[in-house]
N, C-alpha and C. Protein backbone atom coordinates (compact mmCIF):
# COMPACT_ATOMS: atom_id res chain seq x y z
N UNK A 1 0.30 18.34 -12.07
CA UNK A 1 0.47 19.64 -11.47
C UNK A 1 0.31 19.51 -9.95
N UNK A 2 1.23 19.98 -9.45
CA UNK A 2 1.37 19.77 -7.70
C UNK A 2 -0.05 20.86 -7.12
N UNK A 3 -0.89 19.99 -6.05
CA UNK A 3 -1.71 20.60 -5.59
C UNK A 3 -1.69 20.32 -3.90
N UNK A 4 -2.34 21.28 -3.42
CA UNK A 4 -2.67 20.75 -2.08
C UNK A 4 -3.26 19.35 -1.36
N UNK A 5 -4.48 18.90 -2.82
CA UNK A 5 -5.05 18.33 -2.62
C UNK A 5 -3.98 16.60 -2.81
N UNK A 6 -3.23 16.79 -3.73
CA UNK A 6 -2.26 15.65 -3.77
C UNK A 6 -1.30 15.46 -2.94
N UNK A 7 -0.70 16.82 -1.46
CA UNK A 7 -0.10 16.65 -1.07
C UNK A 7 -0.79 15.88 0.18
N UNK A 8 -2.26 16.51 0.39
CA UNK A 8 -2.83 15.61 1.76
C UNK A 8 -2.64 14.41 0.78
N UNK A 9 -2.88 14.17 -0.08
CA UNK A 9 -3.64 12.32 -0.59
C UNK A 9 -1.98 11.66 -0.36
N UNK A 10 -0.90 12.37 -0.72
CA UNK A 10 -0.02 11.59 -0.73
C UNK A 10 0.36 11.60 0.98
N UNK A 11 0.56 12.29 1.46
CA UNK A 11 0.85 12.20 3.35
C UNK A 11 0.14 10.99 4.16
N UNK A 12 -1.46 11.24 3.87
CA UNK A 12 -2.64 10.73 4.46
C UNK A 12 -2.47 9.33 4.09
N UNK A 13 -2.10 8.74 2.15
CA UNK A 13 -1.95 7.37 2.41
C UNK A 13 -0.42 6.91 2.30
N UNK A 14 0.46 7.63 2.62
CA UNK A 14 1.65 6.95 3.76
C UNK A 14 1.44 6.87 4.78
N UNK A 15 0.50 7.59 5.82
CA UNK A 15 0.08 7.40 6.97
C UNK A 15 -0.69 6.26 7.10
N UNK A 16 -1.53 5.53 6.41
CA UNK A 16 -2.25 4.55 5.99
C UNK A 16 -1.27 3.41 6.39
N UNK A 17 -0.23 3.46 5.33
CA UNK A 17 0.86 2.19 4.99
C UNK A 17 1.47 2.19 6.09
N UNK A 18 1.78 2.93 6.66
CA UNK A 18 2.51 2.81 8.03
C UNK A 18 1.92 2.32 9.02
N UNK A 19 0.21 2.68 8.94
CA UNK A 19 -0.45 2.20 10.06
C UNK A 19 -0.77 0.49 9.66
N UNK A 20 -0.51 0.14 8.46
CA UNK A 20 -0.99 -1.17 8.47
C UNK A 20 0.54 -1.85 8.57
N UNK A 21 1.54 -1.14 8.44
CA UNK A 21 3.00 -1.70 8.77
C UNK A 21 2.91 -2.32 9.71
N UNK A 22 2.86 -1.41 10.52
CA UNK A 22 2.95 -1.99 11.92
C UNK A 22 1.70 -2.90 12.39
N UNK A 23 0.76 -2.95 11.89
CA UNK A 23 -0.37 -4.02 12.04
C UNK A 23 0.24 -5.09 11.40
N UNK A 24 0.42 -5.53 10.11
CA UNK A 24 1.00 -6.76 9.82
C UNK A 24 2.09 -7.26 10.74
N UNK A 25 3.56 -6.17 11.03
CA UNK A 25 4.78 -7.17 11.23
C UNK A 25 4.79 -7.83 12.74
N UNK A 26 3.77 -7.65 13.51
CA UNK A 26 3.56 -8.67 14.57
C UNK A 26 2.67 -9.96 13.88
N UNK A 27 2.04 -10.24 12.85
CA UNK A 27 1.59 -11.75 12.35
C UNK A 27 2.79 -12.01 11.74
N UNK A 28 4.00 -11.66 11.25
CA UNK A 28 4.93 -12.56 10.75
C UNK A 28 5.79 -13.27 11.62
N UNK A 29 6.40 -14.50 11.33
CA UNK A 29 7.07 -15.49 12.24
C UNK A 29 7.96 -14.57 12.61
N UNK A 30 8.25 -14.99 13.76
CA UNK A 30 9.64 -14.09 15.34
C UNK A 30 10.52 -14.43 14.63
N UNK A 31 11.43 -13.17 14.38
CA UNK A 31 12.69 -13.48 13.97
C UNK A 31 13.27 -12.73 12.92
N UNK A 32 11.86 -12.51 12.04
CA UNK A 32 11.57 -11.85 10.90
C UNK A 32 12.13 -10.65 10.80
N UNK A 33 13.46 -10.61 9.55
CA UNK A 33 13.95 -9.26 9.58
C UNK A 33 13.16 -8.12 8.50
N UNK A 34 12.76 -7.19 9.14
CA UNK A 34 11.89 -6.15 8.25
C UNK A 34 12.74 -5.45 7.25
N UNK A 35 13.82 -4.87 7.67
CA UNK A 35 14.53 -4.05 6.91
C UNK A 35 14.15 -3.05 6.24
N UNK A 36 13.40 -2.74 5.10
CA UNK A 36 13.03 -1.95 4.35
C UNK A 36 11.47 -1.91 3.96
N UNK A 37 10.87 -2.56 5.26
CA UNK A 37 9.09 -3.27 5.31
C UNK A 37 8.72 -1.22 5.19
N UNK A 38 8.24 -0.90 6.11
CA UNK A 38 8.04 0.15 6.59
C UNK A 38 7.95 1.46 5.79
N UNK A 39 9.57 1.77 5.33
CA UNK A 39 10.04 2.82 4.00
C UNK A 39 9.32 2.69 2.66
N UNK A 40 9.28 1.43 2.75
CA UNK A 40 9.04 0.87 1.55
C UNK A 40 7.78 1.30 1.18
N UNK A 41 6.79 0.67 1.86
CA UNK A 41 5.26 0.61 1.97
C UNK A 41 5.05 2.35 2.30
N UNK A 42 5.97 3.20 3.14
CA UNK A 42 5.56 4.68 2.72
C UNK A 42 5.50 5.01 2.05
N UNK A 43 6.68 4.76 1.19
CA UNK A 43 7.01 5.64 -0.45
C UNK A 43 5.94 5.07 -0.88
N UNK A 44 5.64 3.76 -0.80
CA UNK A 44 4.45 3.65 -2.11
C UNK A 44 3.08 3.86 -1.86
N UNK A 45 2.55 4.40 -0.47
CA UNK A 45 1.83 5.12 0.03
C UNK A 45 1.74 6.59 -0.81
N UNK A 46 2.90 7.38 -0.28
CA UNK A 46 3.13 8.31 -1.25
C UNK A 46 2.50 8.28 -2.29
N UNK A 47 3.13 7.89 -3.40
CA UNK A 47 2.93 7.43 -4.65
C UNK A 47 1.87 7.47 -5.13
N UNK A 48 0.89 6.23 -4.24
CA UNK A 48 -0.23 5.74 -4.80
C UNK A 48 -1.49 7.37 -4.33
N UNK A 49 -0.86 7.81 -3.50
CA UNK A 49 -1.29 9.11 -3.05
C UNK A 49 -1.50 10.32 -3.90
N UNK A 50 -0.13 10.48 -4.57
CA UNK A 50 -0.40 11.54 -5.40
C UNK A 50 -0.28 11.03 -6.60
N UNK A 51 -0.29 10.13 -7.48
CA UNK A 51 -0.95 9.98 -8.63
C UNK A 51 -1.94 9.67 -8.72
N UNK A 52 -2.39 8.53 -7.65
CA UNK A 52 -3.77 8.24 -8.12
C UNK A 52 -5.07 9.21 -7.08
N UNK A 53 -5.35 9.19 -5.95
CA UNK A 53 -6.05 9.56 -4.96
C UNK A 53 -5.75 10.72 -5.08
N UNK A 54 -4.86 12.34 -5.29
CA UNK A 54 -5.10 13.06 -5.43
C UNK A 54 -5.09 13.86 -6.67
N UNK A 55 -5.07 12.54 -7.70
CA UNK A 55 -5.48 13.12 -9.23
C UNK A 55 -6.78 13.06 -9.08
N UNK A 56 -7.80 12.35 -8.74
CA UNK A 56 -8.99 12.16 -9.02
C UNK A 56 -9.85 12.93 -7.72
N UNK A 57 -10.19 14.12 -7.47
CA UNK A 57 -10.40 15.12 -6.89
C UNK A 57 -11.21 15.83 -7.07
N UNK A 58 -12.68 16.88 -6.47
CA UNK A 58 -12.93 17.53 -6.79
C UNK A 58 -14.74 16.88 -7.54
N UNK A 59 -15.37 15.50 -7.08
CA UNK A 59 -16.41 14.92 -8.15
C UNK A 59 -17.16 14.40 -6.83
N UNK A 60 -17.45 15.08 -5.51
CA UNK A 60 -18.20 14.92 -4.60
C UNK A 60 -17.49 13.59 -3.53
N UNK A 61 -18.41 13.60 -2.71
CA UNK A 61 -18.69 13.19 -1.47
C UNK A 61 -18.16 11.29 -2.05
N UNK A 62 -19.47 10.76 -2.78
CA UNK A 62 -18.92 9.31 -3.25
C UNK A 62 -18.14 8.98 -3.72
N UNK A 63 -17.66 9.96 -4.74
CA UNK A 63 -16.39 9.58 -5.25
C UNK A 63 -15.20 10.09 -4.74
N UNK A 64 -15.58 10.30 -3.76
CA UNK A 64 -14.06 10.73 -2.93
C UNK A 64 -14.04 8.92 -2.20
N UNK A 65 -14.92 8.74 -1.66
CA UNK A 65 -14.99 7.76 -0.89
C UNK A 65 -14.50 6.46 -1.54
N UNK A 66 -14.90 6.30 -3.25
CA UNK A 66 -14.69 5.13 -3.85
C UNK A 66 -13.15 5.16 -4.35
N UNK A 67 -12.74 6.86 -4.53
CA UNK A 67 -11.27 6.69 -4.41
C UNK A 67 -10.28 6.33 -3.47
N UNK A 68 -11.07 6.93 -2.45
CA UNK A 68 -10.19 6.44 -1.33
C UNK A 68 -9.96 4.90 -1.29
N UNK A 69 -11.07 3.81 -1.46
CA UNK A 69 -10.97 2.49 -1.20
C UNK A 69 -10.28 1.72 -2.55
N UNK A 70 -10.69 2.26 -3.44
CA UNK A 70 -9.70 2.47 -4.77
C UNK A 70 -7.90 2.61 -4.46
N UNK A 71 -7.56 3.45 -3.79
CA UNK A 71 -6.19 3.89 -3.43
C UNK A 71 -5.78 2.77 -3.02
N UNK A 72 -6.51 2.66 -1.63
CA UNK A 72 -6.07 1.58 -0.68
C UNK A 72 -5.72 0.00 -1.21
N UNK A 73 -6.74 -0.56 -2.34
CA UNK A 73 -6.89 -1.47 -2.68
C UNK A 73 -5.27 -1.55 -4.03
N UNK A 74 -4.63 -0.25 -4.18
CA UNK A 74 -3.98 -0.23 -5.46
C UNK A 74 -2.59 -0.23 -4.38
N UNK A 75 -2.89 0.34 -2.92
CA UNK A 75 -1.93 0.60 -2.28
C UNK A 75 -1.19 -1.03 -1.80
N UNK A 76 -2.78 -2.03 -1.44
CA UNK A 76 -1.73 -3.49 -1.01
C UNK A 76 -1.84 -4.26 -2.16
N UNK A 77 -2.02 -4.10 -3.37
CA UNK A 77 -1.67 -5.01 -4.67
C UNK A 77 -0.12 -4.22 -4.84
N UNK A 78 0.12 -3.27 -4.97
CA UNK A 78 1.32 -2.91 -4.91
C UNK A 78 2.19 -3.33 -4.13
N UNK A 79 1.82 -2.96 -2.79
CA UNK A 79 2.70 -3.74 -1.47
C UNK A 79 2.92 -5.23 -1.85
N UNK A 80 1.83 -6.08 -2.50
CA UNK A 80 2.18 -7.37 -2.10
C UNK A 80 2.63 -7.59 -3.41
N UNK A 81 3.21 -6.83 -4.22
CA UNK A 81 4.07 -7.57 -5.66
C UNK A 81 5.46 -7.12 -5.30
N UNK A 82 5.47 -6.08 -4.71
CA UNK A 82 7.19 -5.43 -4.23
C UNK A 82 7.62 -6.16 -3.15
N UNK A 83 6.61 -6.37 -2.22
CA UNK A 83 6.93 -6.83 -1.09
C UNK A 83 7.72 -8.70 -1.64
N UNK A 84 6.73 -9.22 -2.44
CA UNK A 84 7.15 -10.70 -3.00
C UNK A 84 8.19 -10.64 -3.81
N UNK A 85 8.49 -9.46 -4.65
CA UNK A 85 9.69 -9.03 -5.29
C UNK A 85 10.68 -9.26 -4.95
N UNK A 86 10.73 -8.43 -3.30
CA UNK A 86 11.95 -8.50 -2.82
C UNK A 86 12.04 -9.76 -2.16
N UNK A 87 11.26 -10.15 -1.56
CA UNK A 87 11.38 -11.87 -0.81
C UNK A 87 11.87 -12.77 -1.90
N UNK A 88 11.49 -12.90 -3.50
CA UNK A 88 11.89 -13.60 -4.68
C UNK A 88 13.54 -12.91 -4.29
N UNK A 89 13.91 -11.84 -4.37
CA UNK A 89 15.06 -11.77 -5.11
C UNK A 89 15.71 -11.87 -3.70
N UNK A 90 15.68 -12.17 -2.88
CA UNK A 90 16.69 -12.84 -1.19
C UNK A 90 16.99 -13.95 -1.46
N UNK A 91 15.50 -14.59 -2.08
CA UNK A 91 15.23 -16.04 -2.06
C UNK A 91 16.57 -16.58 -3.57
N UNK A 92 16.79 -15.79 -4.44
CA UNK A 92 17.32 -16.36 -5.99
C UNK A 92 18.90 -15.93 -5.53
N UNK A 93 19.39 -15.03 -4.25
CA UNK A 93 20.41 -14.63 -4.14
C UNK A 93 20.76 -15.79 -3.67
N UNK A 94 20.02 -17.11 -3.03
CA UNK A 94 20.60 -17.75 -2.23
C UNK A 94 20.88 -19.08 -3.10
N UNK A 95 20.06 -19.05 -4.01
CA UNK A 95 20.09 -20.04 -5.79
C UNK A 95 19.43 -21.11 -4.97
N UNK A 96 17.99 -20.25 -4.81
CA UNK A 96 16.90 -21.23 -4.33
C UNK A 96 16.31 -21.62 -5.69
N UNK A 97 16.01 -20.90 -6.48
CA UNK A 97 15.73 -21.40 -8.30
C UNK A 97 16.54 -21.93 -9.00
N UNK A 98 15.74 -23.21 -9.96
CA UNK A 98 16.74 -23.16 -10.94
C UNK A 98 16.32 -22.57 -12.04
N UNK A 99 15.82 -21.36 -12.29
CA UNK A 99 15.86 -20.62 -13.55
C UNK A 99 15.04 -19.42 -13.66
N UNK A 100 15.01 -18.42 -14.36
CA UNK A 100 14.61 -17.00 -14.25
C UNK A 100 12.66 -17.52 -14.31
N UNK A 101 12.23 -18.39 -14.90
CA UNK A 101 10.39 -18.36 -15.10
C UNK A 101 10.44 -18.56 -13.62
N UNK A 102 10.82 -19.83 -13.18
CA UNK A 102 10.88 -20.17 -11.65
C UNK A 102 10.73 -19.45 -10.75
N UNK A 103 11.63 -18.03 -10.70
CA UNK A 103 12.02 -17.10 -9.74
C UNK A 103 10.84 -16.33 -10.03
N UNK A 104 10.46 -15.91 -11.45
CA UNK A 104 9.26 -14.76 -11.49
C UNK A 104 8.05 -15.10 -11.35
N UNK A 105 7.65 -16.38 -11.35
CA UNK A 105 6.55 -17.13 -11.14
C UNK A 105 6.49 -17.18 -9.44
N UNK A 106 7.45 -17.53 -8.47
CA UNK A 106 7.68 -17.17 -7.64
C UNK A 106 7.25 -15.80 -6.64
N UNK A 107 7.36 -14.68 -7.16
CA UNK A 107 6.66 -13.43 -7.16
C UNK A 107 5.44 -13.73 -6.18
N UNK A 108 4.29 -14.11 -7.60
CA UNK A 108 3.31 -14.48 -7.12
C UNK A 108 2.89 -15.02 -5.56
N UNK A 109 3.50 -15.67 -6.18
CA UNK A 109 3.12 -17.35 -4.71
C UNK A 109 3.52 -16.81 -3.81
N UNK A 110 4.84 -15.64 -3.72
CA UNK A 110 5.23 -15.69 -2.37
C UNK A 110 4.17 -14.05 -1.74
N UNK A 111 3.35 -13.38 -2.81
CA UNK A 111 2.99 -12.43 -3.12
C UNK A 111 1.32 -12.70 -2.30
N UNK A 112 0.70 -13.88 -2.77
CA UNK A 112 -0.60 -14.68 -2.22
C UNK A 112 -0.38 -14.91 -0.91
N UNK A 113 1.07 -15.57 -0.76
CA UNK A 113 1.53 -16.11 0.97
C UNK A 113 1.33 -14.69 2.25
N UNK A 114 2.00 -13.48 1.30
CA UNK A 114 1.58 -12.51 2.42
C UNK A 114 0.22 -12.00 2.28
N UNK A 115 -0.43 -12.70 1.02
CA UNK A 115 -1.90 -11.93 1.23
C UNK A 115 -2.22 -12.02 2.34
N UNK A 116 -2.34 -13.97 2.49
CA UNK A 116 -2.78 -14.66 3.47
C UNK A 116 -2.61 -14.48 4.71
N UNK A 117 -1.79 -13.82 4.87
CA UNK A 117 -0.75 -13.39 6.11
C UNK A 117 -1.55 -12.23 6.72
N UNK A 118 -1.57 -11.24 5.60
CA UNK A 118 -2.42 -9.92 6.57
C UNK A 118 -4.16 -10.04 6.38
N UNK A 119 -4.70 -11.49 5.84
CA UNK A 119 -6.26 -11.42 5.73
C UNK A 119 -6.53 -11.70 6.95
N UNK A 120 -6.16 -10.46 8.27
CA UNK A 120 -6.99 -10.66 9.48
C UNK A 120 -8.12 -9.20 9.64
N UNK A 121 -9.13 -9.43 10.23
CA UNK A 121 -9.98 -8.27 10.43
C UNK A 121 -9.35 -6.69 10.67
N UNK A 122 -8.26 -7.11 11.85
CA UNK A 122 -8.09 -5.41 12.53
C UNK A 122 -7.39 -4.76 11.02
N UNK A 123 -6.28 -5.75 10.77
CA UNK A 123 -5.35 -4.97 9.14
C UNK A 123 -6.68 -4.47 8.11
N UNK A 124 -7.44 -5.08 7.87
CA UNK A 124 -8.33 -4.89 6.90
C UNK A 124 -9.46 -3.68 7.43
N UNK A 125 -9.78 -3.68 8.52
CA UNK A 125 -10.54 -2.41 8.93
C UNK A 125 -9.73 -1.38 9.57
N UNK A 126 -8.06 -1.47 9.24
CA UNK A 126 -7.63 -0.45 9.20
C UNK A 126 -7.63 0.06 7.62
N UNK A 127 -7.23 -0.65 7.37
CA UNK A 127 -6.94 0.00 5.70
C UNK A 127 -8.75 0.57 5.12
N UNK A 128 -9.35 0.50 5.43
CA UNK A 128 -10.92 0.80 4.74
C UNK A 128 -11.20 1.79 5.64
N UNK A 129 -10.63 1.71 6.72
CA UNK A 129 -10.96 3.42 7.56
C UNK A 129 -9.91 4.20 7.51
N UNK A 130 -8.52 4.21 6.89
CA UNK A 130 -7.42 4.87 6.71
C UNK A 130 -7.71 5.48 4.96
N UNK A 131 -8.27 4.68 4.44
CA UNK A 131 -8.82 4.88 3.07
C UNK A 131 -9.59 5.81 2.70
N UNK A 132 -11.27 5.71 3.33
CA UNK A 132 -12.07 6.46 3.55
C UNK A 132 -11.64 8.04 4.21
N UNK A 133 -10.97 8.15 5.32
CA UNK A 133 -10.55 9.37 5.55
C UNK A 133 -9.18 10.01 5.04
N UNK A 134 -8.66 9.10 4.36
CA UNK A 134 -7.43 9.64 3.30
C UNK A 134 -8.41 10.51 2.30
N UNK A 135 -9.77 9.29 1.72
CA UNK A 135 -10.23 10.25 0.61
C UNK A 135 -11.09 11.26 1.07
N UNK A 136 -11.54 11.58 2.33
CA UNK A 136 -12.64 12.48 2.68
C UNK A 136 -11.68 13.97 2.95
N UNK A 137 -10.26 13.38 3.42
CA UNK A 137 -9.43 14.59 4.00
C UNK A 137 -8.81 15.57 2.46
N UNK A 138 -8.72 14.54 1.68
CA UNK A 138 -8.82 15.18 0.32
C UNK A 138 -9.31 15.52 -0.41
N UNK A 139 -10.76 15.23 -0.53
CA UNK A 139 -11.56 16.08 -0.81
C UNK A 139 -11.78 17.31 -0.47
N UNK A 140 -11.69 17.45 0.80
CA UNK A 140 -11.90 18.98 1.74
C UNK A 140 -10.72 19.53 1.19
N UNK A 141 -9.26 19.21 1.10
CA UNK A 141 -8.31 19.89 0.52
C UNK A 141 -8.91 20.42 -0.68
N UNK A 142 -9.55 19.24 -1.50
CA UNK A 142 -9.19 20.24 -2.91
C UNK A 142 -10.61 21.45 -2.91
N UNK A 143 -11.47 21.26 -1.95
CA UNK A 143 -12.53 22.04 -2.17
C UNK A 143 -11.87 23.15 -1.56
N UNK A 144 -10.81 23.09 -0.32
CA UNK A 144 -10.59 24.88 0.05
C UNK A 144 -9.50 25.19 -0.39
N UNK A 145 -8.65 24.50 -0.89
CA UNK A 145 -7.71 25.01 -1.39
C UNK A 145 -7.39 25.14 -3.49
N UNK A 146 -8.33 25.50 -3.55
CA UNK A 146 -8.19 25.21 -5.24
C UNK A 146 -7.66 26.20 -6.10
């Protein structure tokens, strides 16, 4: 059921994904075409916004907080299986595999490679303070607007 409180959670963590967008795509090698980095990681900002972070609403102060870091944490396991998704399927267009386990096993590895990529401090204490006030700003939604 569409609420206020799911529309901040879903806004607040696309605003999130965007802010760590642009924090990651200066650590990737020069040259690097983004294409659909950005959109991508909104919508599933979105997403992870209003199903998860503004379903769970309305159960105080901590558990706004553990959702929020909850969100965030569901927001770059997501990012980094779509994100390796699509790097796998550039990579199989070019018949870098020889066979479908290869390519989906692939996923992974290339999925760990961007972990590695954004495990720097500023990305990571953005996302835990974009988190935290995604879930604090939704909380206050669902308490005045219910």
């Amino acid at each position: 059921m569409p609420t206020a409180a799911r529309l901040i959670a879903a806004i607040s963590m696309a605003l999130v994904a965007i802010v760590a967008s642009y924090l990651i795509m200066p650590l990737l090698p020069e040259g690097t075409d983004f294409g659909y980095f950005v959109p991508l990681n909104a919508g599933l900002g979105l997403l992870v916004g209003w199903i998860w972070v503004g379903r769970k609403t309305g159960h105080g102060l901590v558990n706004a907080i553990n959702n929020g870091l909850t969100g965030v944490a569901l927001l770059v396991l997501w990012g980094l299986f779509l994100q390796g998704a699509w790097e796998m399927f550039r990579l199989a267009m070019r018949n870098r595999y020889d066979g479908p386990f290869e390519a989906l096993s692939a996923i992974f590895v290339i999925a760990l490679d961007f972990f590695f990529v954004m495990a720097v401090p500023h990305v990571w204490l953005a996302l835990v303070i974009g988190g935290v006030f995604s879930a604090l700003l939704t909380e206050n939604a669902a308490r005045r607007w219910r």
